[in-house]
N, C-alpha and C. Protein backbone atom coordinates (compact mmCIF):
# COMPACT_ATOMS: atom_id res chain seq x y z
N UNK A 1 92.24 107.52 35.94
CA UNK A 1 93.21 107.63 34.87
C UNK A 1 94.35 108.55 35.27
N UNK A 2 94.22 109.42 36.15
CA UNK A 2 94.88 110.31 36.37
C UNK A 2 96.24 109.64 37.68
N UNK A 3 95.49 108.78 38.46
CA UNK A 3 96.21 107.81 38.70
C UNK A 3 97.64 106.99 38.01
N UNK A 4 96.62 106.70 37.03
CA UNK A 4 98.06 105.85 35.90
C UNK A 4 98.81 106.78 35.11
N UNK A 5 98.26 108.11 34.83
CA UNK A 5 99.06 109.01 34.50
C UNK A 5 100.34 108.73 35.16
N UNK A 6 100.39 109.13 36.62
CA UNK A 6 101.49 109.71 37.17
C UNK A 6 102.18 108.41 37.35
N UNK A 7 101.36 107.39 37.60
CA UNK A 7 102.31 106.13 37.72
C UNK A 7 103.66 105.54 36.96
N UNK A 8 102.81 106.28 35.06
CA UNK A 8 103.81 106.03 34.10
C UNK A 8 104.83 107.08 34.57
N UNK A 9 104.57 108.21 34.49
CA UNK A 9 105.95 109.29 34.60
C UNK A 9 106.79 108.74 35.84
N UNK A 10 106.46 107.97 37.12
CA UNK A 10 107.36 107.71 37.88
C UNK A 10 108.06 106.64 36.97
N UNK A 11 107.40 106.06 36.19
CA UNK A 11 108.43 105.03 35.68
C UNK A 11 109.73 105.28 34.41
N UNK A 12 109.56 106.59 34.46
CA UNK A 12 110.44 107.45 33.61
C UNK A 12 111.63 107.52 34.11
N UNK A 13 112.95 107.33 33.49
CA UNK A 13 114.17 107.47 33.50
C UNK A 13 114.40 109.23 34.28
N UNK A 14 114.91 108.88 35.14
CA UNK A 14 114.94 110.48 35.65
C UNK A 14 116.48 110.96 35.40
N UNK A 15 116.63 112.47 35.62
CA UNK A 15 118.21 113.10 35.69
C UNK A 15 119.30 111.95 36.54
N UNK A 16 120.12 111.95 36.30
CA UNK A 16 120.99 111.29 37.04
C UNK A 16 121.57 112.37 38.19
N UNK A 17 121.41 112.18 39.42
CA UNK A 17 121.65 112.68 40.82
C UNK A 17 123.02 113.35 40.73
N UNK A 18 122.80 115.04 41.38
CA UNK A 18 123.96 115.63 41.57
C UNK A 18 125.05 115.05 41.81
N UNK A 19 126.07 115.40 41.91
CA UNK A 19 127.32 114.61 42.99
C UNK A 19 127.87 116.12 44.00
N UNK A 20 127.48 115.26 45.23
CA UNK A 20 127.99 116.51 46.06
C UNK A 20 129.01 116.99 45.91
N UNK A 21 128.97 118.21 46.07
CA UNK A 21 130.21 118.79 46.24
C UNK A 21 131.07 118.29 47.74
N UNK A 22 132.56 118.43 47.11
CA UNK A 22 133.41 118.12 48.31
C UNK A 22 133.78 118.76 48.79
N UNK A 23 133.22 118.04 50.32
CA UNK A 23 133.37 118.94 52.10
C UNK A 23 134.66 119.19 52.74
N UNK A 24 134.94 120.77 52.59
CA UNK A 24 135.93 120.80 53.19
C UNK A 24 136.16 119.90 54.62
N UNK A 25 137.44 119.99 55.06
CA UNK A 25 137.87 119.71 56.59
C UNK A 25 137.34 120.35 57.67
N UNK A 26 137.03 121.74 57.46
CA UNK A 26 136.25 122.57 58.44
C UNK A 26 134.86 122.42 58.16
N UNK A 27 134.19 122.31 57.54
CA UNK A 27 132.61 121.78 57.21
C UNK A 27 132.50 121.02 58.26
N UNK A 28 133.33 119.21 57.28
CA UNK A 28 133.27 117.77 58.03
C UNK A 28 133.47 117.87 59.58
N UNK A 29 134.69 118.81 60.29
CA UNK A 29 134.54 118.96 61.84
C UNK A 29 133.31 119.89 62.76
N UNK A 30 132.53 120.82 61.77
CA UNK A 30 131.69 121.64 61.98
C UNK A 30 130.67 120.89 62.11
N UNK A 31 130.11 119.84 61.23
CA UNK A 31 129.35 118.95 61.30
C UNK A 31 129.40 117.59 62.30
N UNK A 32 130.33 117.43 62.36
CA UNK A 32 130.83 116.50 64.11
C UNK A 32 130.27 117.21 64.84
N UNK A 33 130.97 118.24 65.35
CA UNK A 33 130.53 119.23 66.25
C UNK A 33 129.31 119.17 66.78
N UNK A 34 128.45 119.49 65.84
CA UNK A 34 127.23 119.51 66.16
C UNK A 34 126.49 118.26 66.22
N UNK A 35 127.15 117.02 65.36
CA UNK A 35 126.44 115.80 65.98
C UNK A 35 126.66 115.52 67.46
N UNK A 36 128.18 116.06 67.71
CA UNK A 36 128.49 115.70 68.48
C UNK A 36 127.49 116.54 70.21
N UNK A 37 127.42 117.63 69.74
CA UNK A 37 126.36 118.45 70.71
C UNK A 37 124.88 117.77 70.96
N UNK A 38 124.25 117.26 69.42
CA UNK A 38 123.11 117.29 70.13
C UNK A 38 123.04 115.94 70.35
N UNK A 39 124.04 114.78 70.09
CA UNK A 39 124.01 113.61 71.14
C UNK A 39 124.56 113.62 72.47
N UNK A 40 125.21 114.71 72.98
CA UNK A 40 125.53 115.62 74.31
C UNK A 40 123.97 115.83 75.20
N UNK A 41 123.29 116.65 74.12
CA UNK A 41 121.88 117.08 74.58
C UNK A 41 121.12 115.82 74.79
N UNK A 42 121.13 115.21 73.69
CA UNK A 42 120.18 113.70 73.87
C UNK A 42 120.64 112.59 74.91
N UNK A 43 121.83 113.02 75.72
CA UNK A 43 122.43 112.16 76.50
C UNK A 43 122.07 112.55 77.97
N UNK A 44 122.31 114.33 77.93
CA UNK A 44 121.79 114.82 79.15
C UNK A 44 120.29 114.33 79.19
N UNK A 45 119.02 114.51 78.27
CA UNK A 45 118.02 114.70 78.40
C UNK A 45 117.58 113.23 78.77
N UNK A 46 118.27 111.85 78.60
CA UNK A 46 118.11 110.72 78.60
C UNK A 46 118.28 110.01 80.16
N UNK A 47 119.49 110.94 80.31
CA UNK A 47 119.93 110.89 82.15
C UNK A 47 119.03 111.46 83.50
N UNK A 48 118.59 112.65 82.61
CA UNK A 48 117.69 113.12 83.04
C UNK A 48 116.43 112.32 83.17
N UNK A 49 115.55 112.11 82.42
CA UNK A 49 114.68 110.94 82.17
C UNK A 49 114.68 109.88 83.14
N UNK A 50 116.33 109.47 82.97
CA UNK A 50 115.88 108.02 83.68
C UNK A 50 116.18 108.20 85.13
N UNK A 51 116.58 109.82 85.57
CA UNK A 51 116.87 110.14 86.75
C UNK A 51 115.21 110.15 87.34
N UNK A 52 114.07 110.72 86.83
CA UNK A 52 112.93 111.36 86.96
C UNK A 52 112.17 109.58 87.34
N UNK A 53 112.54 108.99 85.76
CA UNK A 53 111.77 108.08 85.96
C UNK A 53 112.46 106.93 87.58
N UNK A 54 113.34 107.05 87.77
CA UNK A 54 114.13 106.49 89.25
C UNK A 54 113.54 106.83 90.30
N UNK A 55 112.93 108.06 90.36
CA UNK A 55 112.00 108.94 91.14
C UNK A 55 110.88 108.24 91.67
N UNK A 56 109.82 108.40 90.43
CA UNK A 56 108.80 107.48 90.27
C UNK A 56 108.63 106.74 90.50
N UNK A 57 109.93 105.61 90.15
CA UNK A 57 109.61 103.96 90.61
C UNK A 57 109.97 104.07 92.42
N UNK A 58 110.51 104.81 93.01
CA UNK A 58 110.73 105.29 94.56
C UNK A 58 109.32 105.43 94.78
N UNK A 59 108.70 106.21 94.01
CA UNK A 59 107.66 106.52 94.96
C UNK A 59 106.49 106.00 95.30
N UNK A 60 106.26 105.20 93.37
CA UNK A 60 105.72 104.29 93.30
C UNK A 60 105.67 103.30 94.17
N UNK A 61 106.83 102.69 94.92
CA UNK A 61 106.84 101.80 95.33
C UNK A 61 106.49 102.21 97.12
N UNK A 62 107.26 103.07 97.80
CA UNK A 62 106.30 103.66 98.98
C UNK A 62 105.33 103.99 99.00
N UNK A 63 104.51 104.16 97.83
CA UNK A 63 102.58 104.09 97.87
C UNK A 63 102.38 103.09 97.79
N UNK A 64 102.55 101.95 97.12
CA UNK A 64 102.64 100.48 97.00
C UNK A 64 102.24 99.94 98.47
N UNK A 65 103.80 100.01 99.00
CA UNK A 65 103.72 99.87 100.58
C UNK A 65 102.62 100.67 101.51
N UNK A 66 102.34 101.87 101.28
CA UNK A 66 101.45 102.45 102.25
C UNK A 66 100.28 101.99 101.69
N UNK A 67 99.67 101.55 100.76
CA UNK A 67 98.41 101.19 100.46
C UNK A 67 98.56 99.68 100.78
N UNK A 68 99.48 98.80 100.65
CA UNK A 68 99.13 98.06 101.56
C UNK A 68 98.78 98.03 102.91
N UNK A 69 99.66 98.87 103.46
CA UNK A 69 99.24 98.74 104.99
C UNK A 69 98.04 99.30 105.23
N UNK A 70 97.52 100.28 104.44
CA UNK A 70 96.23 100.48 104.84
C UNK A 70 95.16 99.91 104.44
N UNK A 71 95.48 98.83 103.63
CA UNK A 71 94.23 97.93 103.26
C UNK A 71 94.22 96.28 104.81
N UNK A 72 95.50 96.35 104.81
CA UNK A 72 95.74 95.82 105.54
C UNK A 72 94.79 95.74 107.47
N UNK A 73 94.64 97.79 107.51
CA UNK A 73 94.50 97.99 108.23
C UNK A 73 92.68 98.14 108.61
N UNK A 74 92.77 98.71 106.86
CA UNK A 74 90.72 98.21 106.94
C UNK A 74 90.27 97.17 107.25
N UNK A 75 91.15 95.78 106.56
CA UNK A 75 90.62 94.52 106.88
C UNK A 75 90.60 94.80 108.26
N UNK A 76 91.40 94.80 109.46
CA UNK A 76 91.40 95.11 110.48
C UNK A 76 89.70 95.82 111.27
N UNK A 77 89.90 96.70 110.47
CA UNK A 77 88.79 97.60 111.04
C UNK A 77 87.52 96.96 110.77
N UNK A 78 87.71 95.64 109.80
CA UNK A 78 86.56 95.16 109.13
C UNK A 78 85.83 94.51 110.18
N UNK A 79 86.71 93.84 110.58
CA UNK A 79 86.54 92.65 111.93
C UNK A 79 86.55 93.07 113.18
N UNK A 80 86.69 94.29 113.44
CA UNK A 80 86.17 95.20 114.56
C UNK A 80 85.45 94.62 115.32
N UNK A 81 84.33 95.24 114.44
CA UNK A 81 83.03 94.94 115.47
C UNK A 81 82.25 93.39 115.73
N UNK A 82 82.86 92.32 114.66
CA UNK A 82 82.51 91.53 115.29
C UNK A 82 83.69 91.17 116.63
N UNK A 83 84.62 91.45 116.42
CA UNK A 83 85.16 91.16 118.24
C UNK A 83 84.79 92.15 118.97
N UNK A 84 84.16 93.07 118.73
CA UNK A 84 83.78 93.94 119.79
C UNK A 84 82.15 93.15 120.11
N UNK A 85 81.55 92.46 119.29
CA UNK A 85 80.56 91.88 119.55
C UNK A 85 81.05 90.34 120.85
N UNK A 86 82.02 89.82 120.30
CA UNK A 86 82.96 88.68 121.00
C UNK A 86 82.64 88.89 122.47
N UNK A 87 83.69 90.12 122.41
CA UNK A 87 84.28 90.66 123.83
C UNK A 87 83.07 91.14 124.55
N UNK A 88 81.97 91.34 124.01
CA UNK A 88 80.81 92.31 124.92
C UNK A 88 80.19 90.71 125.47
N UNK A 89 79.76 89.92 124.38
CA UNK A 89 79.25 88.97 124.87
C UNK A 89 80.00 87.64 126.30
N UNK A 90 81.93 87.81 126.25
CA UNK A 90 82.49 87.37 127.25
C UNK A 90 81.78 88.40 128.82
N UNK A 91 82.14 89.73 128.48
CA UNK A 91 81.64 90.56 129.79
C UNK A 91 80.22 90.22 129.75
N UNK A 92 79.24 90.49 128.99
CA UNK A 92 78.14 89.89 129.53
C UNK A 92 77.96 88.28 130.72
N UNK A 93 78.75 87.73 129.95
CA UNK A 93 78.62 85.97 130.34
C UNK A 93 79.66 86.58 132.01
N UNK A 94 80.70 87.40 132.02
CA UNK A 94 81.20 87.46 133.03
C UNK A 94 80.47 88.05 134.05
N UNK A 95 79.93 89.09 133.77
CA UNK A 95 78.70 89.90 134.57
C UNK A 95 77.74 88.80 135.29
N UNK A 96 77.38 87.74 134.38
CA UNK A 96 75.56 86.77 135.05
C UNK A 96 77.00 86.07 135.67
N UNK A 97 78.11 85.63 135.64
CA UNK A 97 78.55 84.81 136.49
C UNK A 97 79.23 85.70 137.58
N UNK A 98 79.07 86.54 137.69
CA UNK A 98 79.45 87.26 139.06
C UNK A 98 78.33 87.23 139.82
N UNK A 99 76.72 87.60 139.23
CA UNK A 99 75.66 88.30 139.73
C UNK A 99 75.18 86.87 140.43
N UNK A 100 75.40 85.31 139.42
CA UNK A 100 75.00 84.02 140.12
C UNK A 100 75.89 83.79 141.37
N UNK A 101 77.31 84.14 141.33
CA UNK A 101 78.51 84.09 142.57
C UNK A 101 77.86 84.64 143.63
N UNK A 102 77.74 86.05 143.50
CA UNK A 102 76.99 87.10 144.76
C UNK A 102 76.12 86.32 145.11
N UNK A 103 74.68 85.96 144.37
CA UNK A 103 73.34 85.54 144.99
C UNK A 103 73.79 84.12 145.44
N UNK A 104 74.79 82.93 144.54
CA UNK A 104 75.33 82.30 145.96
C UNK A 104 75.55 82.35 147.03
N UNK A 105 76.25 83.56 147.09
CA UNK A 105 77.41 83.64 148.80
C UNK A 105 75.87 84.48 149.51
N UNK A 106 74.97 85.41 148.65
CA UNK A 106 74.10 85.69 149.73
C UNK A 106 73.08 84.68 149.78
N UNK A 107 72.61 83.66 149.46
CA UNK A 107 71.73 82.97 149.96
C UNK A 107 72.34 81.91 150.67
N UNK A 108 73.74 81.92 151.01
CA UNK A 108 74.37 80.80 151.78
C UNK A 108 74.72 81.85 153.06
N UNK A 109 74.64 83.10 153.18
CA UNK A 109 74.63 83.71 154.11
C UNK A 109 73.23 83.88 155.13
N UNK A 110 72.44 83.68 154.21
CA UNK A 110 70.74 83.75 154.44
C UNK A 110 70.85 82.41 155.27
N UNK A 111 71.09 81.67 154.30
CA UNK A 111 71.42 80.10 155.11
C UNK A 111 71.85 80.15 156.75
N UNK A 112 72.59 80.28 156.33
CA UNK A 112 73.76 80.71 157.95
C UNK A 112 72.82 81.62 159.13
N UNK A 113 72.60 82.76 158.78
CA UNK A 113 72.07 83.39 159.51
C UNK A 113 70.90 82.63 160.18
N UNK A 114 69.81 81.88 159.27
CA UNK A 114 68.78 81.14 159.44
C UNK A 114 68.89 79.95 160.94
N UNK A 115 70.50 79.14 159.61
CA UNK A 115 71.09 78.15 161.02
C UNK A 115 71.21 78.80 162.42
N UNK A 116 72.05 80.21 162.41
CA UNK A 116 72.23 80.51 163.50
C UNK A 116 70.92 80.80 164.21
N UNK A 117 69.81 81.52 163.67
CA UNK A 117 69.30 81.16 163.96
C UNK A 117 68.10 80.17 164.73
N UNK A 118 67.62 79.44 164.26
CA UNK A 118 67.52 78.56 164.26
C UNK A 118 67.99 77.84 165.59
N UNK A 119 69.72 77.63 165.62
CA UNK A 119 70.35 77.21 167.01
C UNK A 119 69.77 78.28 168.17
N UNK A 120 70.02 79.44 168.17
CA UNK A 120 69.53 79.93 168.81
C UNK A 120 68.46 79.88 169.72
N UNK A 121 67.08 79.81 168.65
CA UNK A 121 66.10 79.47 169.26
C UNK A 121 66.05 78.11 170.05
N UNK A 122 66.99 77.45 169.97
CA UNK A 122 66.32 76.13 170.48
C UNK A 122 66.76 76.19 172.12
């Protein structure tokens, strides 16, 4: 109830509104003035802002770039070791084909020696 109380009194005819008094010429420029200052202030502080935030998006964007390259560079590191697995298994395969080359040329030397052999005795 106390509710509808106040509801009715807002619906009450109220005083009819002062009428301002009239602003001198020095007031009305006093009051520029100062709009005029603190949209000065709100202009610096806005420049400022979007100087800071200009910053940010700089830097933002060279971390951007450096985190790419270093993801870039893990993938890299990812695949390492299987070419280091690659490459061990080429030197391996190069190693038995040197070690089969050698025991060629020495059992064709064995050979030889044998032949000469061999002529020799006869």
């Amino acid at each position: 109830e106390a509710r509808g109380d106040r509801g009715r009194s807002e619906n009450v005819i109220s005083r009819r509104p002062r009428r301002p008094q009239q602003q001198t010429t020095e007031e009305i420029a006093m009051q520029i003035k100062e709009l005029q200052e603190k949209l000065n202030y709100q202009i610096r502080k806005q420049n400022s802002l979007s100087s800071s935030f200009d910053n940010l998006q700089k830097l933002f964007n060279e971390q951007e770039g450096e985190l790419k390259d270093l993801r870039e560079h893990v993938h890299r590191l990812k695949l390492m070791p299987s070419k280091i697995d690659v490459a061990l298994d080429w030197v391996v395969r190069g190693v038995g084909l040197v070690q089969e080359h050698l025991q060629g040329q020495h059992q064709e030397q064995r050979r030889e020696d044998n032949d000469d052999a061999s002529i020799v005795s006869f």
